[in-house]
Protein backbone atom coordinates (compact mmCIF):
# COMPACT_ATOMS: atom_id res chain seq x y z
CA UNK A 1 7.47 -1.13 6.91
CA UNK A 2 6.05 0.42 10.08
CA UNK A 3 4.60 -1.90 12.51
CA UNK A 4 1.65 -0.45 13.84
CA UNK A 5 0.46 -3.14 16.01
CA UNK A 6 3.50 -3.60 17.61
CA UNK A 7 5.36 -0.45 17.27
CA UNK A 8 6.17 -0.34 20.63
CA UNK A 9 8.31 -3.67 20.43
CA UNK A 10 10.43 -2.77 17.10
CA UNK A 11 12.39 -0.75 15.50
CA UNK A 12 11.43 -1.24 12.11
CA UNK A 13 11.19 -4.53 10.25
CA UNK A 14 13.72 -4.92 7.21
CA UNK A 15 10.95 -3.75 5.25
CA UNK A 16 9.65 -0.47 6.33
CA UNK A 17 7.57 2.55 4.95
CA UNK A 18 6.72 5.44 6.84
CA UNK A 19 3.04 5.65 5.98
CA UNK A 20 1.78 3.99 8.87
CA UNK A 21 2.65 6.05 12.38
CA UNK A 22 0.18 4.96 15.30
CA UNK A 23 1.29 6.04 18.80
CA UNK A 24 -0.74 7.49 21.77
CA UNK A 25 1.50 10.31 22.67
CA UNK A 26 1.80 13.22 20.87
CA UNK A 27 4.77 14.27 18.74
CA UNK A 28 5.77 17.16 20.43
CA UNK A 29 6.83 14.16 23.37
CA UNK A 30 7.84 11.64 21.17
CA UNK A 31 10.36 13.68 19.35
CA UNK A 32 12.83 16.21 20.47
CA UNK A 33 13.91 18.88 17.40
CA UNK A 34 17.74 19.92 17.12
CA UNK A 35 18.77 23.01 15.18
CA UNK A 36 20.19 21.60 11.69
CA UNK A 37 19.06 19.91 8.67
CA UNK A 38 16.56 17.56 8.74
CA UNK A 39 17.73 16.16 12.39
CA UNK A 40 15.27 14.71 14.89
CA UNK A 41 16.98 13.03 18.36
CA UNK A 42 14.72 11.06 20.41
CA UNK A 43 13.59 12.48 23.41
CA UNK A 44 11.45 9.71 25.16
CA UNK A 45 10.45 6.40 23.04
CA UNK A 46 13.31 4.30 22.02
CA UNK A 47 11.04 2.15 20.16
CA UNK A 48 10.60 4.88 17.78
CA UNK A 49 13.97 5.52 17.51
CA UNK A 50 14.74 4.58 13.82
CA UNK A 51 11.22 5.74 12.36
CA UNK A 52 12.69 9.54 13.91
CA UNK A 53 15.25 8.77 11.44
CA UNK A 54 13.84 7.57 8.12
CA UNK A 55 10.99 10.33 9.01
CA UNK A 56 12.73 13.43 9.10
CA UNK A 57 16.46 12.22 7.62
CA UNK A 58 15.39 12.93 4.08
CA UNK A 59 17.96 13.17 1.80
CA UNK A 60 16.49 17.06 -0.94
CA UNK A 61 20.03 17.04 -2.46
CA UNK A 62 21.62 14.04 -4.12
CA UNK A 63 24.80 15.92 -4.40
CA UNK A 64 25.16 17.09 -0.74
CA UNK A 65 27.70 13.50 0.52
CA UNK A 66 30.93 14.26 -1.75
CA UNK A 67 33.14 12.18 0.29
CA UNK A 68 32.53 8.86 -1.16
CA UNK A 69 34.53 7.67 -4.40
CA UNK A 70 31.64 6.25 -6.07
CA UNK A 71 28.81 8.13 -7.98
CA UNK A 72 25.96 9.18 -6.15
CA UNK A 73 23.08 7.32 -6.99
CA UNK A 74 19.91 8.62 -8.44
CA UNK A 75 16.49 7.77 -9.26
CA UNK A 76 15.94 6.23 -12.58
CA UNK A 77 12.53 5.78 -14.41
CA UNK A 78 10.05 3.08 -13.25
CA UNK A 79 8.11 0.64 -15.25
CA UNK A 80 4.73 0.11 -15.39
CA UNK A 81 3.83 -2.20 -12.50
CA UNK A 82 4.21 -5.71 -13.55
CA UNK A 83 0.56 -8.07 -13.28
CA UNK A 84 0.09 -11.44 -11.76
CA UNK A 85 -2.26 -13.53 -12.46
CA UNK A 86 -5.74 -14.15 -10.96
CA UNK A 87 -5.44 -17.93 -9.79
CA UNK A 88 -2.16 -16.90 -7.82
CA UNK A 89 -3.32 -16.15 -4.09
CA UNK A 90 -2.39 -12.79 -3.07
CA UNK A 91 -1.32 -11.95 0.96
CA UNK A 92 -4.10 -9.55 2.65
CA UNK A 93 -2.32 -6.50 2.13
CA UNK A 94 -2.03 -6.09 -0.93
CA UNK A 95 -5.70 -5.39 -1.50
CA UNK A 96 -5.46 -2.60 0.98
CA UNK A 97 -2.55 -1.07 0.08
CA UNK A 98 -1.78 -0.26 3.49
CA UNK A 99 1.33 -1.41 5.08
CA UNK A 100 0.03 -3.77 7.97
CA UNK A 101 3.37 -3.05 10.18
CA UNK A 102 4.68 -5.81 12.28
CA UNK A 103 2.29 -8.39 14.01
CA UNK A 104 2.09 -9.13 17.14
CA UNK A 105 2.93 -12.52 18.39
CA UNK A 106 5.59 -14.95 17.13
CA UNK A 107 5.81 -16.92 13.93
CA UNK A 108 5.57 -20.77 15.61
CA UNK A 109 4.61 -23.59 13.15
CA UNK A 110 2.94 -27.04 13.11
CA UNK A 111 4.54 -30.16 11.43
CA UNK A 112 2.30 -28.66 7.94
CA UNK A 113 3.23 -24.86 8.50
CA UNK A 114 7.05 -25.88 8.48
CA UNK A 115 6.65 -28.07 5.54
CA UNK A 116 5.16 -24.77 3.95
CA UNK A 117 7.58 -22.81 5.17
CA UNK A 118 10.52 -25.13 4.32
CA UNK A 119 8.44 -24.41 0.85
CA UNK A 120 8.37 -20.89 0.38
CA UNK A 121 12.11 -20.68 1.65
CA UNK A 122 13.42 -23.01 -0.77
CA UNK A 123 11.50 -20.79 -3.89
CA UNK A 124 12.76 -17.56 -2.68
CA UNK A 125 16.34 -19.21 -2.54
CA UNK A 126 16.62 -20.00 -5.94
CA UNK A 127 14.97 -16.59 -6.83
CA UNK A 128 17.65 -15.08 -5.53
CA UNK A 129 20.33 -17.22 -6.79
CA UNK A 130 18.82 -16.80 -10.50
CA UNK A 131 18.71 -13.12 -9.83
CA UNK A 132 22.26 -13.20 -8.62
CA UNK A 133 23.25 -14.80 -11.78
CA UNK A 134 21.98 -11.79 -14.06
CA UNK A 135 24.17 -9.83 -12.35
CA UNK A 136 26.51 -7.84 -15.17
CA UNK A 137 27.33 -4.51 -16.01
CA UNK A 138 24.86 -2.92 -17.84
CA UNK A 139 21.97 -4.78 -17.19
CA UNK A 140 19.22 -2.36 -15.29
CA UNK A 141 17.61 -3.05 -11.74
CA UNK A 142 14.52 -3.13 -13.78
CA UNK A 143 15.35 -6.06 -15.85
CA UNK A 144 16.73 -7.73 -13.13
CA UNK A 145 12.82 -7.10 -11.29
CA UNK A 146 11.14 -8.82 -14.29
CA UNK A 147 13.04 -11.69 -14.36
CA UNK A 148 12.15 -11.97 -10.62
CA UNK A 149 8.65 -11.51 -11.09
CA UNK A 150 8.47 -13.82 -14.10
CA UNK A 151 10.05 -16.43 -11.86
CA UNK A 152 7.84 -16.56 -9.09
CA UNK A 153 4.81 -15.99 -10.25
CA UNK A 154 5.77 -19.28 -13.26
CA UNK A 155 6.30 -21.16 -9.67
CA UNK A 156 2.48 -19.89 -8.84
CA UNK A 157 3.90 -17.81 -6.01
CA UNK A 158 3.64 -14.00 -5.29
CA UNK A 159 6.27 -11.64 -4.94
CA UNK A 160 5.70 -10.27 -1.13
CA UNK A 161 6.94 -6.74 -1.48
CA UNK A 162 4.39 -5.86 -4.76
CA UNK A 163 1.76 -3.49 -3.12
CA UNK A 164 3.34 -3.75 0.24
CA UNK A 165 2.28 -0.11 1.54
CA UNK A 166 2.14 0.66 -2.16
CA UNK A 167 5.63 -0.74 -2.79
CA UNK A 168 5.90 -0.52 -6.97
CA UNK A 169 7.73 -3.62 -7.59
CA UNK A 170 8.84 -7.51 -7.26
CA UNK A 171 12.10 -7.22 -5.18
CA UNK A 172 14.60 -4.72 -4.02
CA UNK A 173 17.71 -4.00 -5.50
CA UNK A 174 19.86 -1.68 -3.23
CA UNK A 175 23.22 -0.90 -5.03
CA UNK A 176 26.21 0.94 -3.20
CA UNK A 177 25.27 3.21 -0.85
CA UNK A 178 21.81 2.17 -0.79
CA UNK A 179 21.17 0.51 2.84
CA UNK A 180 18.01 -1.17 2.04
CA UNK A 181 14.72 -1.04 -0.14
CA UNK A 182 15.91 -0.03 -3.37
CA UNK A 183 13.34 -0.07 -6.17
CA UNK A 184 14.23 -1.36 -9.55
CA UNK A 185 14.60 1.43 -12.01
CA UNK A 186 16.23 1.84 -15.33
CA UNK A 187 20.14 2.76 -14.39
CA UNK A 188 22.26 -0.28 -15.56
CA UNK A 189 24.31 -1.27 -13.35
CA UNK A 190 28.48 -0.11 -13.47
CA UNK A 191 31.45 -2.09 -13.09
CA UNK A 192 32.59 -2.40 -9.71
CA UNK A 193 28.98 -1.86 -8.14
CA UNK A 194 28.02 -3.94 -5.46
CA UNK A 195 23.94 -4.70 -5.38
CA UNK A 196 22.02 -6.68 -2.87
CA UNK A 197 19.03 -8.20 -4.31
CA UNK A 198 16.32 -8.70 -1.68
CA UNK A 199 13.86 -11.76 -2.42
CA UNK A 200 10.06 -12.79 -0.74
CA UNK A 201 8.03 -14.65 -1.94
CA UNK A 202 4.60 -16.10 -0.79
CA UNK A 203 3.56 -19.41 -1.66
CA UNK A 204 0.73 -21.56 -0.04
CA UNK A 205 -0.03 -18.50 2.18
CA UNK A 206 3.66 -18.47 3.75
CA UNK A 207 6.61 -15.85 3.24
CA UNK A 208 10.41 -16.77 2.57
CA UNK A 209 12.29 -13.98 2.88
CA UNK A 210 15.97 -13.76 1.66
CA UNK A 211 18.67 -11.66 0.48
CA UNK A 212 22.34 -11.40 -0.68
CA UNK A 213 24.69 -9.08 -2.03
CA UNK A 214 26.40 -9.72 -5.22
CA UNK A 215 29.09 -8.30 -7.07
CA UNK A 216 29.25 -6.59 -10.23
CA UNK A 217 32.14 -6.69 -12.70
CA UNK A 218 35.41 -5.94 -11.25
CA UNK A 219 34.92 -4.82 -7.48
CA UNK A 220 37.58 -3.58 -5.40
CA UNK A 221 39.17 -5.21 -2.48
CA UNK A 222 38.09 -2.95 0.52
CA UNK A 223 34.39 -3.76 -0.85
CA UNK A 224 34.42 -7.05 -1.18
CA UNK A 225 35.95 -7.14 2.23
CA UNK A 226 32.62 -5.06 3.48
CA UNK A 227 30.61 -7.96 1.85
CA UNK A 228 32.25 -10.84 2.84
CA UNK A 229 32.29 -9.88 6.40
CA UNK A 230 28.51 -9.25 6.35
CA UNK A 231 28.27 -12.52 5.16
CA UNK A 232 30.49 -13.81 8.16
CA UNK A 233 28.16 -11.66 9.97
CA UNK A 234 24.88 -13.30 9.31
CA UNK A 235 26.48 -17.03 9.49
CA UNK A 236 27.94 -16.70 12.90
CA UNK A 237 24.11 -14.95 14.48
CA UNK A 238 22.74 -18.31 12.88
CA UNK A 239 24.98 -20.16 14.64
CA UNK A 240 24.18 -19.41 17.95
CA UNK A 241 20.53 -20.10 17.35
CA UNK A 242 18.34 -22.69 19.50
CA UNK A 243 15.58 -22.71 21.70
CA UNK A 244 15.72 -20.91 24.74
CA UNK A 245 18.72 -18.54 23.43
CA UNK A 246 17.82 -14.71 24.05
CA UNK A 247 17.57 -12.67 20.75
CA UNK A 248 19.91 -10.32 22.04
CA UNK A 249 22.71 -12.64 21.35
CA UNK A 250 22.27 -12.21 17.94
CA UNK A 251 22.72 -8.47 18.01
CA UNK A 252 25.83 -8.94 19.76
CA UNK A 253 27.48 -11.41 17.79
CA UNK A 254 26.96 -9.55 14.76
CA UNK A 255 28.06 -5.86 16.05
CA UNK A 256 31.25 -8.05 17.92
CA UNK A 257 32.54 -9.30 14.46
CA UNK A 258 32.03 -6.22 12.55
CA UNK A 259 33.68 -3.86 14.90
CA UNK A 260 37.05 -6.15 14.49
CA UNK A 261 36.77 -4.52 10.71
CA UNK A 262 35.76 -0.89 12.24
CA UNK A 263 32.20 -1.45 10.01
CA UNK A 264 29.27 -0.44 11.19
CA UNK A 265 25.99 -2.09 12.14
CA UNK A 266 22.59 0.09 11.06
CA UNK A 267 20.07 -0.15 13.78
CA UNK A 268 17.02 1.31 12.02
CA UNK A 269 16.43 -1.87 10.54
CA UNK A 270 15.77 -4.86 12.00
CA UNK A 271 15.18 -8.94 11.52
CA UNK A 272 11.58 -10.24 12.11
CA UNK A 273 9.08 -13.06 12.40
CA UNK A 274 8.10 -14.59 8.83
CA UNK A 275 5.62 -16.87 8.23
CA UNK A 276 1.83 -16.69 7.80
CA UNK A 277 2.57 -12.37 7.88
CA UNK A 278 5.11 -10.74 6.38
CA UNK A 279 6.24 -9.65 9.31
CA UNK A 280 5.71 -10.44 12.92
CA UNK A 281 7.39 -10.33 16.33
CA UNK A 282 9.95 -10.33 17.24
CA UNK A 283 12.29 -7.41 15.86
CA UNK A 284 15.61 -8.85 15.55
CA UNK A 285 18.39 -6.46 16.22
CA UNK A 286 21.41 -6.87 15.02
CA UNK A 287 23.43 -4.33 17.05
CA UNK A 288 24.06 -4.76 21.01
CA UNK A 289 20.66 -4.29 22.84
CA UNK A 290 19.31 -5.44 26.18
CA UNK A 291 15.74 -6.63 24.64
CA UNK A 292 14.36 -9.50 26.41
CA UNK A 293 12.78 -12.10 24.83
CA UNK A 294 14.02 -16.30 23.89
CA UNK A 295 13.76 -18.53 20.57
CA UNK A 296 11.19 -20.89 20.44
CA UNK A 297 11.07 -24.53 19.37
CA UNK A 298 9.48 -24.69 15.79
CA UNK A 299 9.53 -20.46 15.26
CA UNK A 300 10.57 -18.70 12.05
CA UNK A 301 12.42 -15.30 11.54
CA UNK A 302 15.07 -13.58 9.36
CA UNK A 303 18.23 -12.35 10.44
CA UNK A 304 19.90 -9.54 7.91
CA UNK A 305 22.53 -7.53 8.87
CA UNK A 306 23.52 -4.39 7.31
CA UNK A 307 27.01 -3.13 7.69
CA UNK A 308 28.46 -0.04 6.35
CA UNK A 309 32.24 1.14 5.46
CA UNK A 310 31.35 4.34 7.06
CA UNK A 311 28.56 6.25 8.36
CA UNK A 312 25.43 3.97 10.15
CA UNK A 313 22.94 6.70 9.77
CA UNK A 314 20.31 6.75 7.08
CA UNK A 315 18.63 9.04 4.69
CA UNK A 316 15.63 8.24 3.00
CA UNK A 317 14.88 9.35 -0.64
CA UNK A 318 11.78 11.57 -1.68
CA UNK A 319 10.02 7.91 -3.30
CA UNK A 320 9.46 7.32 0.49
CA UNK A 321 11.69 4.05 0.40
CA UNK A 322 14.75 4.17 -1.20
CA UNK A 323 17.26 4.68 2.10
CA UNK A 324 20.48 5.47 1.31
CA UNK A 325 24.24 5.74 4.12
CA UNK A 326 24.27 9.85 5.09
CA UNK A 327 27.83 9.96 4.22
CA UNK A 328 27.78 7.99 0.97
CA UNK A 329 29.78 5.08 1.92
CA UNK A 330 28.88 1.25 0.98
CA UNK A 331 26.55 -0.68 2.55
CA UNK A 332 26.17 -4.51 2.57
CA UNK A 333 23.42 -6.76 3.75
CA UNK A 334 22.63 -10.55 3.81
CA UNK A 335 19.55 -12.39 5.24
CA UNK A 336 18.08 -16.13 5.45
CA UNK A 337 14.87 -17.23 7.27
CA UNK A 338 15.57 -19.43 9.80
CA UNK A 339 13.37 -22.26 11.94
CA UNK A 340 14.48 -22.97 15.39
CA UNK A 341 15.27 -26.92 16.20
CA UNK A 342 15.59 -29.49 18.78
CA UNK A 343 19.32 -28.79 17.73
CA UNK A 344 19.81 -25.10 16.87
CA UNK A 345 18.59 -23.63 13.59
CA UNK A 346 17.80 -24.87 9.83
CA UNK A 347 18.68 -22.12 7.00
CA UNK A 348 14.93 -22.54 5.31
CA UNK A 349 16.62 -20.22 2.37
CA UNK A 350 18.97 -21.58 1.57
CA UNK A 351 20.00 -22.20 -1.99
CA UNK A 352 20.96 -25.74 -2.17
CA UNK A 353 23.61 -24.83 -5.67
């Protein structure tokens, strides 16, 4: 979702919408038109660089990327949205409606807020492992979404993305070419599908924020290659974490080991401070960048690549969320919340099975 109070710092968190645009120039600086469809190149703000994309890169024709083997996906129907109960404690957004963007300052915790945080991780760790277990052809995104919901909200959480900037459901499910911020529909899921299942929930007024991708029936080797390497991905950025290590290490470490595969590493999307907000400073990129910035002792943020078999670029779908590879190839993605230590970094998600 766009971060208005810090839009100058990100990219976009992992998270994004595009109903929330604050900037004090004008367009006609900010953005540079190119003959062609739907193409916008930046002309001056590099900041802005992926909302140019996700604004303008809309994808009218669900036909128009041939090139991939795998069916095209397409929107299915949505459910009613699913209700929580009154005694559950609900973050300030979701009241509004309004996406609140990305806020500034870092998530940094006392001995209590890690405790809470250590809380909320573990939750939304064996959310996601659950949901990974329901994963089957023919089962629907949809189902897969209840069982989420039911899950958190029996552990007297919330699930963080319902009524995020008017997000309709309890997680994302992004399957195949879908880079990110899939919503649950009714298609059922197809053998050899791939489907990452992103979890947050919120729990004693702090986020944990995780996600995986799983595999569906009988996948084929050059995708489970894609998803094993994002994995590989994600676990060597954590690695390098401690305080007083610059942020742009992390970028680089993940875009080094995926360019030994030729995959590539979408930079409209970035990692971000979790804790008392959804989302905070700082962005974490996961490509090479020369962004400033250090870890702190005690501070909490996600990492979660995204790789793709082909094409980085994405196109967003008409739902104003749904953001799919231009070309149609896979896409994979893993993330874990992470607290900085005296000795490098603790994996708050994850799943201890």
């Amino acid at each position: 979702m766009a971060g208005a109070s810090s839009l100058q710092s990100g990219i976009f968190s992992s998270f994004v919408g595009d109903r929330l645009v604050q900037s004090t120039q004008p367009l006609s600086q900010l953005f540079h038109y190119n003959p062609g469809p739907k193409r916008v190149s930046m002309q001056l703000s590099r900041s802005l660089f992926g909302l140019t994309n996700l604004l303008f890169n809309r994808r009218s024709n669900l036909d128009e990327f041939p090139n991939s083997k795998n069916k095209r996906l397409r929107p299915g129907k949505l459910s009613p949205r699913r209700p929580v109960p009154d005694h559950i404690k609900r973050p300030p957004y979701v009241k509004t409606r309004m996406a609140p963007g990305i806020s500034t300052g870092p998530e940094v915790h006392d001995l209590k807020g890690i405790e809470r945080m250590r809380a909320s991780g573990r939750l939304a760790a064996q959310v996601l492992n659950y949901a990974g277990t329901l994963v089957k052809p023919g089962i629907t995104t949809d189902e897969i979404d209840k069982a989420v919901h039911h899950m958190i909200i029996n552990n007297g959480a919330y699930p963080s993305p319902l009524g995020y900037g008017g997000f309709p459901k309890s997680v994302c499910t992004s399957v195949n070419e879908c880079i990110c911020h899939g919503i649950p529909d009714s298609r059922p899921l197809e053998d050899g599908d791939i489907i990452n299942i992103d979890v947050t929930v919120y729990l004693n007024g702090y986020h944990g924020d995780t996600s995986a991708t799983f595999f569906c029936g009988d996948v084929d080797v050059e995708a489970r290659k894609l998803v094993t390497v994002t994995k590989e991905c994600l676990d060597k950025a954590i690695a390098i974490c401690a305080p007083g290590v610059e942020f742009k290490k992390i970028g680089k470490t993940i875009h080094d080991h995926a360019d030994k595969f030729g995959y590539g590493v979408v930079r409209q999307f970035v990692g971000h401070g979790v804790g008392r907000v959804f989302h905070a400073d700082p962005p974490v990129q996961h490509f090479r960048n020369n962004d400033g910035g250090r870890m702190i002792l005690n501070q909490t943020f996600t990492i979660e690549p995204m790789l793709t078999m082909g094409s980085i670029n994405p196109v967003m779908w008409d739902d104003d969320w749904t953001v799919v590879t231009q070309d149609g190839s896979l896409s994979a993605q893993f993330e874990h919340t992470i607290l900085i230590t005296e000795d490098g970094a603790e994996i708050l998600t994850q799943c201890e099975a």
